[in-house]
N, C-alpha and C. Protein backbone atom coordinates (compact mmCIF):
# COMPACT_ATOMS: atom_id res chain seq x y z
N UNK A 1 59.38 29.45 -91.84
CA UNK A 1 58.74 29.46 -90.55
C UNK A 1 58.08 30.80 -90.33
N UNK A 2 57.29 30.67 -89.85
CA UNK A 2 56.21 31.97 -89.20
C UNK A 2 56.33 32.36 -87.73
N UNK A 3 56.06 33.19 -87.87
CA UNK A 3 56.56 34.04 -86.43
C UNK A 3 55.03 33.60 -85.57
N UNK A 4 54.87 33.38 -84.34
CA UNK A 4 53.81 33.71 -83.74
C UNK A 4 52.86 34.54 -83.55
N UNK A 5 51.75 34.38 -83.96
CA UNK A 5 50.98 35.67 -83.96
C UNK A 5 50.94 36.87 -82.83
N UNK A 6 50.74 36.24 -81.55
CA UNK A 6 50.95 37.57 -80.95
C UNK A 6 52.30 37.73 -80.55
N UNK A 7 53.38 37.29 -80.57
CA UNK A 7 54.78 37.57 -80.49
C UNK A 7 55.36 37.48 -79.12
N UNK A 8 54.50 36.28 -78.44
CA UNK A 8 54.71 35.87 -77.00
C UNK A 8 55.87 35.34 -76.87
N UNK A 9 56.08 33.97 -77.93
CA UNK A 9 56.96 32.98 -78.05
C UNK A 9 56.59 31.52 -77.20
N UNK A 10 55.01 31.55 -76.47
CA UNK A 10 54.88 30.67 -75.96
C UNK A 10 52.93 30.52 -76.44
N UNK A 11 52.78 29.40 -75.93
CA UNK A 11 51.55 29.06 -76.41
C UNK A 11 50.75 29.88 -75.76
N UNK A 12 49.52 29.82 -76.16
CA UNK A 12 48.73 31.53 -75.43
C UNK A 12 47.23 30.86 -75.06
N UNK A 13 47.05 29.03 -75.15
CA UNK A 13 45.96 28.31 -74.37
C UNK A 13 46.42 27.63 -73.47
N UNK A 14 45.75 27.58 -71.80
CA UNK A 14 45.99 26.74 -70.69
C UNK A 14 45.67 25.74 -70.86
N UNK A 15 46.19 24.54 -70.08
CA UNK A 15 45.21 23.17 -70.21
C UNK A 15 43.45 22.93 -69.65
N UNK A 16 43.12 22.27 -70.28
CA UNK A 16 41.62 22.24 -69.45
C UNK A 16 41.86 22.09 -68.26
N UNK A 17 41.45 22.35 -67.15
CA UNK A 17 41.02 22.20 -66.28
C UNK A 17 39.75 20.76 -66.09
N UNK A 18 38.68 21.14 -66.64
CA UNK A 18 37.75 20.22 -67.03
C UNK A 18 38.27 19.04 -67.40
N UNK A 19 38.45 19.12 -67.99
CA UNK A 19 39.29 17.73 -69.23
C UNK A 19 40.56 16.66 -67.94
N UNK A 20 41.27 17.79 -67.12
CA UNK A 20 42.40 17.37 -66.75
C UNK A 20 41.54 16.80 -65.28
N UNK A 21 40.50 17.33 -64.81
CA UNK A 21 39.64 16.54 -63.46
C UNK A 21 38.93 15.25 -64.45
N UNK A 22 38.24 15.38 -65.63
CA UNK A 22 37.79 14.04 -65.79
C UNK A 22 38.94 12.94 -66.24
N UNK A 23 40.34 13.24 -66.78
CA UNK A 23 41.12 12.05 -66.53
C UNK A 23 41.00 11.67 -65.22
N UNK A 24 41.41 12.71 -64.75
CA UNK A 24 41.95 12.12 -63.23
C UNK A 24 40.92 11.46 -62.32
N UNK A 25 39.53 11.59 -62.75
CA UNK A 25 38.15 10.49 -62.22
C UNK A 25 38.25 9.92 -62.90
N UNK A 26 38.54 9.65 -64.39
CA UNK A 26 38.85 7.99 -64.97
C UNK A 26 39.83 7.29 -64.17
N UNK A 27 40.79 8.03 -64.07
CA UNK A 27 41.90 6.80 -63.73
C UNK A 27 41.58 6.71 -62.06
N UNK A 28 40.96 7.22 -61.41
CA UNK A 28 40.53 6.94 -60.29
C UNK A 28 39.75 5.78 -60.19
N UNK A 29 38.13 6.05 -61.05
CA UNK A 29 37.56 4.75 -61.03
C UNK A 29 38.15 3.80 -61.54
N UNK A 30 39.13 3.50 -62.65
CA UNK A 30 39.54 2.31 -63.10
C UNK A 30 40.76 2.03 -61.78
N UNK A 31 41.14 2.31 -60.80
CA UNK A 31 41.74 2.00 -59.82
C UNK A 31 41.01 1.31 -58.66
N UNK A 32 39.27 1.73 -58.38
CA UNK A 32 38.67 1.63 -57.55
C UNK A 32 38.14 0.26 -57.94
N UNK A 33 37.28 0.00 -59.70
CA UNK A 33 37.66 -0.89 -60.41
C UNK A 33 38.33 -1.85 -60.53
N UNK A 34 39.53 -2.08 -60.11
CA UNK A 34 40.47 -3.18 -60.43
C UNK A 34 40.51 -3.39 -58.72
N UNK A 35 40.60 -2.68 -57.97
CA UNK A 35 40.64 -3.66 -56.89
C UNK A 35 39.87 -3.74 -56.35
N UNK A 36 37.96 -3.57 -56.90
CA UNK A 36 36.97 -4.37 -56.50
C UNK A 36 36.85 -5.81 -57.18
N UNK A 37 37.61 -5.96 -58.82
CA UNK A 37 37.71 -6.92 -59.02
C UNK A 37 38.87 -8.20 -58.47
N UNK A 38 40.05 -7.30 -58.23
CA UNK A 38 40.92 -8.39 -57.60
C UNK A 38 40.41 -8.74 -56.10
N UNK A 39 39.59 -7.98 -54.99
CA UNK A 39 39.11 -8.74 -54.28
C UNK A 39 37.86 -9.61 -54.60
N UNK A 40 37.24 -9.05 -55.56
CA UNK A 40 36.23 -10.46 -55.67
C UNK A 40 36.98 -11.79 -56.17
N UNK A 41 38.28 -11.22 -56.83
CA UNK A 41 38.80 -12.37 -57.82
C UNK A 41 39.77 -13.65 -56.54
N UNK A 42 40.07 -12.92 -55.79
CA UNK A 42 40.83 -13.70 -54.16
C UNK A 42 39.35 -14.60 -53.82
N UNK A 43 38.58 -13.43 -53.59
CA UNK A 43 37.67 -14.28 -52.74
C UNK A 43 37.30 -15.24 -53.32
N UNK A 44 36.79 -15.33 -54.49
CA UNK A 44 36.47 -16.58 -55.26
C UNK A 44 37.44 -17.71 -55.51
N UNK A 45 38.78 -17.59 -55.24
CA UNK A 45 39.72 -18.89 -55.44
C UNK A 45 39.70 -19.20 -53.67
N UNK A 46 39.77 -18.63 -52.66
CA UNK A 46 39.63 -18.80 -51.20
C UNK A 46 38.85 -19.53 -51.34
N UNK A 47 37.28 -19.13 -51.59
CA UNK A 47 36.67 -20.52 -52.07
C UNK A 47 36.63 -21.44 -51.92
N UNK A 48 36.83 -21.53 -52.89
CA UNK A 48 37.44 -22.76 -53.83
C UNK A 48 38.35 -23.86 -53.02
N UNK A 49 39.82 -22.82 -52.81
CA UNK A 49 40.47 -23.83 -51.89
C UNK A 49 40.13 -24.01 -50.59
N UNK A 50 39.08 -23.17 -49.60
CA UNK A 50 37.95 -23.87 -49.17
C UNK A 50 37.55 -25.12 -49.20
N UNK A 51 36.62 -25.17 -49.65
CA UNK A 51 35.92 -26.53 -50.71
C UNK A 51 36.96 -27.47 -50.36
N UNK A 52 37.86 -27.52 -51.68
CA UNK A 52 38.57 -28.62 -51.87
C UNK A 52 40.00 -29.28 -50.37
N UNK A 53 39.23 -28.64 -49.42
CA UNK A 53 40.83 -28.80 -47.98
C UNK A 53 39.76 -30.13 -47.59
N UNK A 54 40.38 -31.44 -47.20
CA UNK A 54 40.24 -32.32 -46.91
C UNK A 54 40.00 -31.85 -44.62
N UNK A 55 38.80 -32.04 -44.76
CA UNK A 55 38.61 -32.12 -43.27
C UNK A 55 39.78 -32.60 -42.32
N UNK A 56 40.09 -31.72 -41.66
CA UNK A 56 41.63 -32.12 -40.82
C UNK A 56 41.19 -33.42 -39.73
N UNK A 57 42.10 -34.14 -39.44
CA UNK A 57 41.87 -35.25 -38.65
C UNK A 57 41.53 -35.11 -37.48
N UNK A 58 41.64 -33.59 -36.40
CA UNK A 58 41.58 -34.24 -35.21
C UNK A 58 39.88 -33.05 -35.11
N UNK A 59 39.26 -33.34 -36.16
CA UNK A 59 38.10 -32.65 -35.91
C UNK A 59 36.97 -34.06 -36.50
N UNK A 60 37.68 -35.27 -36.82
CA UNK A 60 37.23 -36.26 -37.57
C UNK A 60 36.04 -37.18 -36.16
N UNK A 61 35.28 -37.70 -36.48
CA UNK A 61 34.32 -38.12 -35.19
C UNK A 61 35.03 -39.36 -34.96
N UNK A 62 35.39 -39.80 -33.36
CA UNK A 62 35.93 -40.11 -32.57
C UNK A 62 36.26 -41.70 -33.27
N UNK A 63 35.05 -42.18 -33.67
CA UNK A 63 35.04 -43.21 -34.27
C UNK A 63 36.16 -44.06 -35.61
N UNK A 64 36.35 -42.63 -36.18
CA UNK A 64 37.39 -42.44 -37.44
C UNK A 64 38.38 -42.17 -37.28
N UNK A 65 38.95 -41.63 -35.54
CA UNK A 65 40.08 -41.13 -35.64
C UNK A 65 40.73 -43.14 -35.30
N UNK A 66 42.39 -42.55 -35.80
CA UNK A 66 43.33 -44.34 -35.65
C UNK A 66 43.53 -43.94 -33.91
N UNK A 67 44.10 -45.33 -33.61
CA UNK A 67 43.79 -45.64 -32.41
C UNK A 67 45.39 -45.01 -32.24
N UNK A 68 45.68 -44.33 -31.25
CA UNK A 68 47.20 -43.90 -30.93
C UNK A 68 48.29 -44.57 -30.13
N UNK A 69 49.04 -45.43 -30.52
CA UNK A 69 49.74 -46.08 -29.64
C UNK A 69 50.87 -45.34 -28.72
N UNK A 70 51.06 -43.82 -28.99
CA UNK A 70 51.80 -43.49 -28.49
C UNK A 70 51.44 -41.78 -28.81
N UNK A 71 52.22 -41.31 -27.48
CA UNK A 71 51.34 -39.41 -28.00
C UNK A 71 52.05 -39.38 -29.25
N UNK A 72 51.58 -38.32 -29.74
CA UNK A 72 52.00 -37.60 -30.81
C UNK A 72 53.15 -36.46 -30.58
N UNK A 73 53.31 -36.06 -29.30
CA UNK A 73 54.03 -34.68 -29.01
C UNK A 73 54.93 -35.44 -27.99
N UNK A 74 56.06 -34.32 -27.51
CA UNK A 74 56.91 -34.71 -26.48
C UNK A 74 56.28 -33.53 -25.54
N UNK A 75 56.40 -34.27 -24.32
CA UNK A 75 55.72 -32.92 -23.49
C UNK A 75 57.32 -32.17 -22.85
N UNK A 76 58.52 -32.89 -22.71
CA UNK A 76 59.71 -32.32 -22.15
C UNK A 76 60.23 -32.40 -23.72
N UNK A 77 60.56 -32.04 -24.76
CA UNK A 77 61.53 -31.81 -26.35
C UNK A 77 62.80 -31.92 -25.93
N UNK A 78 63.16 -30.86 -25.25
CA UNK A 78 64.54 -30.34 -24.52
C UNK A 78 65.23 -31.36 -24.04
N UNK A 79 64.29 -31.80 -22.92
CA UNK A 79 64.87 -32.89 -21.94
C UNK A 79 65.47 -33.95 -22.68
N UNK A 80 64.27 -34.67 -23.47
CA UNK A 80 64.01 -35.93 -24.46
C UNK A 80 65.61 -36.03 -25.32
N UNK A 81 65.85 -34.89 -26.20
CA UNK A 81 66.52 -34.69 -27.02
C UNK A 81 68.07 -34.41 -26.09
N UNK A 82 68.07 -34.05 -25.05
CA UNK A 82 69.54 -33.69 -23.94
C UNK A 82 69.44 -35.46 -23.47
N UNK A 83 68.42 -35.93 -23.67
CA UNK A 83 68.75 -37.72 -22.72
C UNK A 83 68.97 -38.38 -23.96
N UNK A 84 68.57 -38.21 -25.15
CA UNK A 84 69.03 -39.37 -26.19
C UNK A 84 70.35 -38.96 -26.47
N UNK A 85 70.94 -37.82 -26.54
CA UNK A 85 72.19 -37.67 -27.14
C UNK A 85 73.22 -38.05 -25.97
N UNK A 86 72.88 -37.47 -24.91
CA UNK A 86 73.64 -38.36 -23.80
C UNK A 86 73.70 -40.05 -23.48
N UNK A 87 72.88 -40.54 -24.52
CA UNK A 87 72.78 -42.07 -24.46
C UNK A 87 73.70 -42.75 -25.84
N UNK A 88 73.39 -41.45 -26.76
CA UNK A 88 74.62 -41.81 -27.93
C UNK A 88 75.60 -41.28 -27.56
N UNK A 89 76.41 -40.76 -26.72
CA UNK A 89 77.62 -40.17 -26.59
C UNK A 89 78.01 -41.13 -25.68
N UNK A 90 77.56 -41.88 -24.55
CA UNK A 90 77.79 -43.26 -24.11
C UNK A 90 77.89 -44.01 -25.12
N UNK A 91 77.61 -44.58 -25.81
CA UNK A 91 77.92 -45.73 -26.95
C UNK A 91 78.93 -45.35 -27.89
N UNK A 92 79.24 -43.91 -27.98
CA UNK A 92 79.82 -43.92 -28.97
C UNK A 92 81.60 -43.59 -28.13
N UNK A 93 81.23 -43.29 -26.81
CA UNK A 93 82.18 -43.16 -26.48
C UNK A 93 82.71 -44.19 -25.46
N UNK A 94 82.31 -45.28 -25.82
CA UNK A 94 82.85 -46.37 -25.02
C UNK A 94 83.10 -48.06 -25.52
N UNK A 95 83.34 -49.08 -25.27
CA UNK A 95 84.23 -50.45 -25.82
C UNK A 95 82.61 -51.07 -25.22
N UNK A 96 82.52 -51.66 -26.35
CA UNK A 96 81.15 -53.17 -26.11
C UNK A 96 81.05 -54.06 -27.37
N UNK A 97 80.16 -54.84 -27.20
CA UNK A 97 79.92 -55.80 -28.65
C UNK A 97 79.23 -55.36 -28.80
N UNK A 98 78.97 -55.62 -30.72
CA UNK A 98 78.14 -55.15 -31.17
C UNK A 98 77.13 -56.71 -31.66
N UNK A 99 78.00 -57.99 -31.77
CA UNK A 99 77.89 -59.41 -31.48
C UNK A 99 79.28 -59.63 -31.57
N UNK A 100 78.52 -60.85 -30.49
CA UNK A 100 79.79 -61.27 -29.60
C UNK A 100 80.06 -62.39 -30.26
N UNK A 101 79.28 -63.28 -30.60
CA UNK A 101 79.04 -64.69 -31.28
C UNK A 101 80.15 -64.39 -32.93
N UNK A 102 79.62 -63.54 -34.11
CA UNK A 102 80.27 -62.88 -34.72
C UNK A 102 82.02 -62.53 -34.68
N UNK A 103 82.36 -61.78 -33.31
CA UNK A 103 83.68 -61.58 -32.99
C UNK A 103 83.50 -59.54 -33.36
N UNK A 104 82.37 -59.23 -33.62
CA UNK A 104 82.25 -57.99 -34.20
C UNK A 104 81.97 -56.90 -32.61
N UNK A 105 82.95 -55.81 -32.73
CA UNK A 105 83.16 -55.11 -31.13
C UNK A 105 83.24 -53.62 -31.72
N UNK A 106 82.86 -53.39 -30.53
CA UNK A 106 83.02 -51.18 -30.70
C UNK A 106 83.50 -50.54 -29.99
N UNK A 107 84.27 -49.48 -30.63
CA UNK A 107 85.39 -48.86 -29.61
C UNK A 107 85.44 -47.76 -29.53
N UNK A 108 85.77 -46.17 -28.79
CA UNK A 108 85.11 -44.96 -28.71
C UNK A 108 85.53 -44.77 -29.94
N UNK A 109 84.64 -43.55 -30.42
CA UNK A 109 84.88 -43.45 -31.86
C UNK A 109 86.60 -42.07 -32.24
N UNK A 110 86.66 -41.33 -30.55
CA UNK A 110 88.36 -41.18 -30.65
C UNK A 110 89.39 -42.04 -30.68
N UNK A 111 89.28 -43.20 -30.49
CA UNK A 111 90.13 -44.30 -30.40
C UNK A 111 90.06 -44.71 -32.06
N UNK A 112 88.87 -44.55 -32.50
CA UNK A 112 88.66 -45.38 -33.99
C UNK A 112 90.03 -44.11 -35.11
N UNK A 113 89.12 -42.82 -34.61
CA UNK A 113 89.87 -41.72 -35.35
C UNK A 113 91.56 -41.85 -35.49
N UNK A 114 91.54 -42.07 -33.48
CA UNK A 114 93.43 -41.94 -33.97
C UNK A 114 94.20 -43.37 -34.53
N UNK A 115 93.36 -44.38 -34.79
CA UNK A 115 94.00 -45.54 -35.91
C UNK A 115 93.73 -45.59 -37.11
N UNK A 116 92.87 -44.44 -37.54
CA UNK A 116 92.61 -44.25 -38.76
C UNK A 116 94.06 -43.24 -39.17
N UNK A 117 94.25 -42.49 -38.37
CA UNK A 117 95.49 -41.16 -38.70
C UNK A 117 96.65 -42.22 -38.52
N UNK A 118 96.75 -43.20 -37.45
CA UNK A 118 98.05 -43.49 -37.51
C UNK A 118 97.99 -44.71 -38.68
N UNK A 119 97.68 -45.46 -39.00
CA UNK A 119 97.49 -46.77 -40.34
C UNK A 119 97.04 -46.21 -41.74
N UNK A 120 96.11 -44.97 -41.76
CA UNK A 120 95.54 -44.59 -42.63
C UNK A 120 94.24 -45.79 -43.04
N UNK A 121 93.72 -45.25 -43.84
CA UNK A 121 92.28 -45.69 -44.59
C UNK A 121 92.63 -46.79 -45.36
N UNK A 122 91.81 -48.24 -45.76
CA UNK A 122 92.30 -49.22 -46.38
C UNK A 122 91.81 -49.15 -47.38
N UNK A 123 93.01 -49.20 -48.43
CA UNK A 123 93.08 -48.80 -49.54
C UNK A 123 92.65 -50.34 -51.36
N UNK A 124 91.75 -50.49 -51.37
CA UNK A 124 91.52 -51.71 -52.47
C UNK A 124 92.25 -51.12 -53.73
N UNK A 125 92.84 -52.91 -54.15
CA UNK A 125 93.68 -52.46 -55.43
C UNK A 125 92.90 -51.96 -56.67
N UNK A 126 93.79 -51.42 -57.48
CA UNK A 126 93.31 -50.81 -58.12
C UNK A 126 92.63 -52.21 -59.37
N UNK A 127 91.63 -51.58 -60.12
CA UNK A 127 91.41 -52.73 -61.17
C UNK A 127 92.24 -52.69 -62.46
N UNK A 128 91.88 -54.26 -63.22
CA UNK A 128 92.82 -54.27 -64.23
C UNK A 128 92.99 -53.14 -65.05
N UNK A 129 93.60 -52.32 -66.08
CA UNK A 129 93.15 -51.68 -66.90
C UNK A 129 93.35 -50.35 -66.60
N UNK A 130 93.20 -50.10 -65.44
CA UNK A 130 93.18 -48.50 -64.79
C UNK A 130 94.98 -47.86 -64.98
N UNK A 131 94.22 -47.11 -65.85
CA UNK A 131 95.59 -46.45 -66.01
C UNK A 131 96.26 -45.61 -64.51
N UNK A 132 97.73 -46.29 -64.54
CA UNK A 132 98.53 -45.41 -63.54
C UNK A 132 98.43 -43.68 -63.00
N UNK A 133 98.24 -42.91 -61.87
CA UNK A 133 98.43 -41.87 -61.43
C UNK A 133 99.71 -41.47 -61.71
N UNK A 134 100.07 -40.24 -62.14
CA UNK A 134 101.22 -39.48 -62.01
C UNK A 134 101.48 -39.85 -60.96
N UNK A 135 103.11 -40.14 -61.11
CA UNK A 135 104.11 -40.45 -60.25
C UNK A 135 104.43 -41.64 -59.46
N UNK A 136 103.64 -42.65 -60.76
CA UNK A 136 104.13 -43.94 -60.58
C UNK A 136 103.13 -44.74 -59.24
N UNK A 137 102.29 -44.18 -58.36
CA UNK A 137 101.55 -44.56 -57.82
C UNK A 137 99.89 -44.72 -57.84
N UNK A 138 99.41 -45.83 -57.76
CA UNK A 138 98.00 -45.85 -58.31
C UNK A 138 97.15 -45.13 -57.33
């Protein structure tokens, strides 16, 4: 190994200056570059899916629109939705036929619950073949 010539121990040229401003305007324009191309590259699929959006219906001439048998919106939601569930919580909480002719009837559905806990769930036999559960019960 050779000793350094002037016996600094460190290198004895700076970096360009010059050199180190024209990277730094390359990588500038290739920045300025890429996102003049990614907005042209948006705008051109916007476009596109532009183009291809099927004219919305209620801009369709009067003639084309379907005839409405009923609004489309609820003007009370709240209300609507607080009166139907109060109309199922009546049915569900009370004794009627469901047909009468039949013999088929409905009963609150707490009444259904606590004969389900006290009889339990009805249980179909098991089929031929089915091997036994531990502990002797199928």
């Amino acid at each position: 190994m050779t000793a350094p010539e002037h016996g600094s121990g460190h290198e004895s040229r700076d970096i360009s200056v010059g050199g180190a401003l024209l990277c730094g305007a390359a990588l500038l324009a290739t920045l300025v570059l890429s996102l003049v191309l990614m907005k042209w590259t948006f705008d051109l699929f916007a476009g596109q899916e532009d183009r291809a959006q099927v004219e919305p219906a209620s801009l369709l001439r009067a003639q084309e629109m379907p005839a409405a048998s009923t609004p489309a919106f609820l003007m009370y939601p709240a209300r609507f939705l607080k009166e139907q569930r109060a109309a199922e919580d009546a049915v569900l909480g009370s004794y009627g036929w469901v047909d009468q002719q039949a013999g088929v009837a409905r009963i609150p559905i707490r009444r259904a619950m606590e004969i389900v806990l006290e009889q339990g769930l009805p249980a179909r036999p098991a089929p031929a073949g089915t091997p036994a559960a531990p502990g002797g019960t199928p």
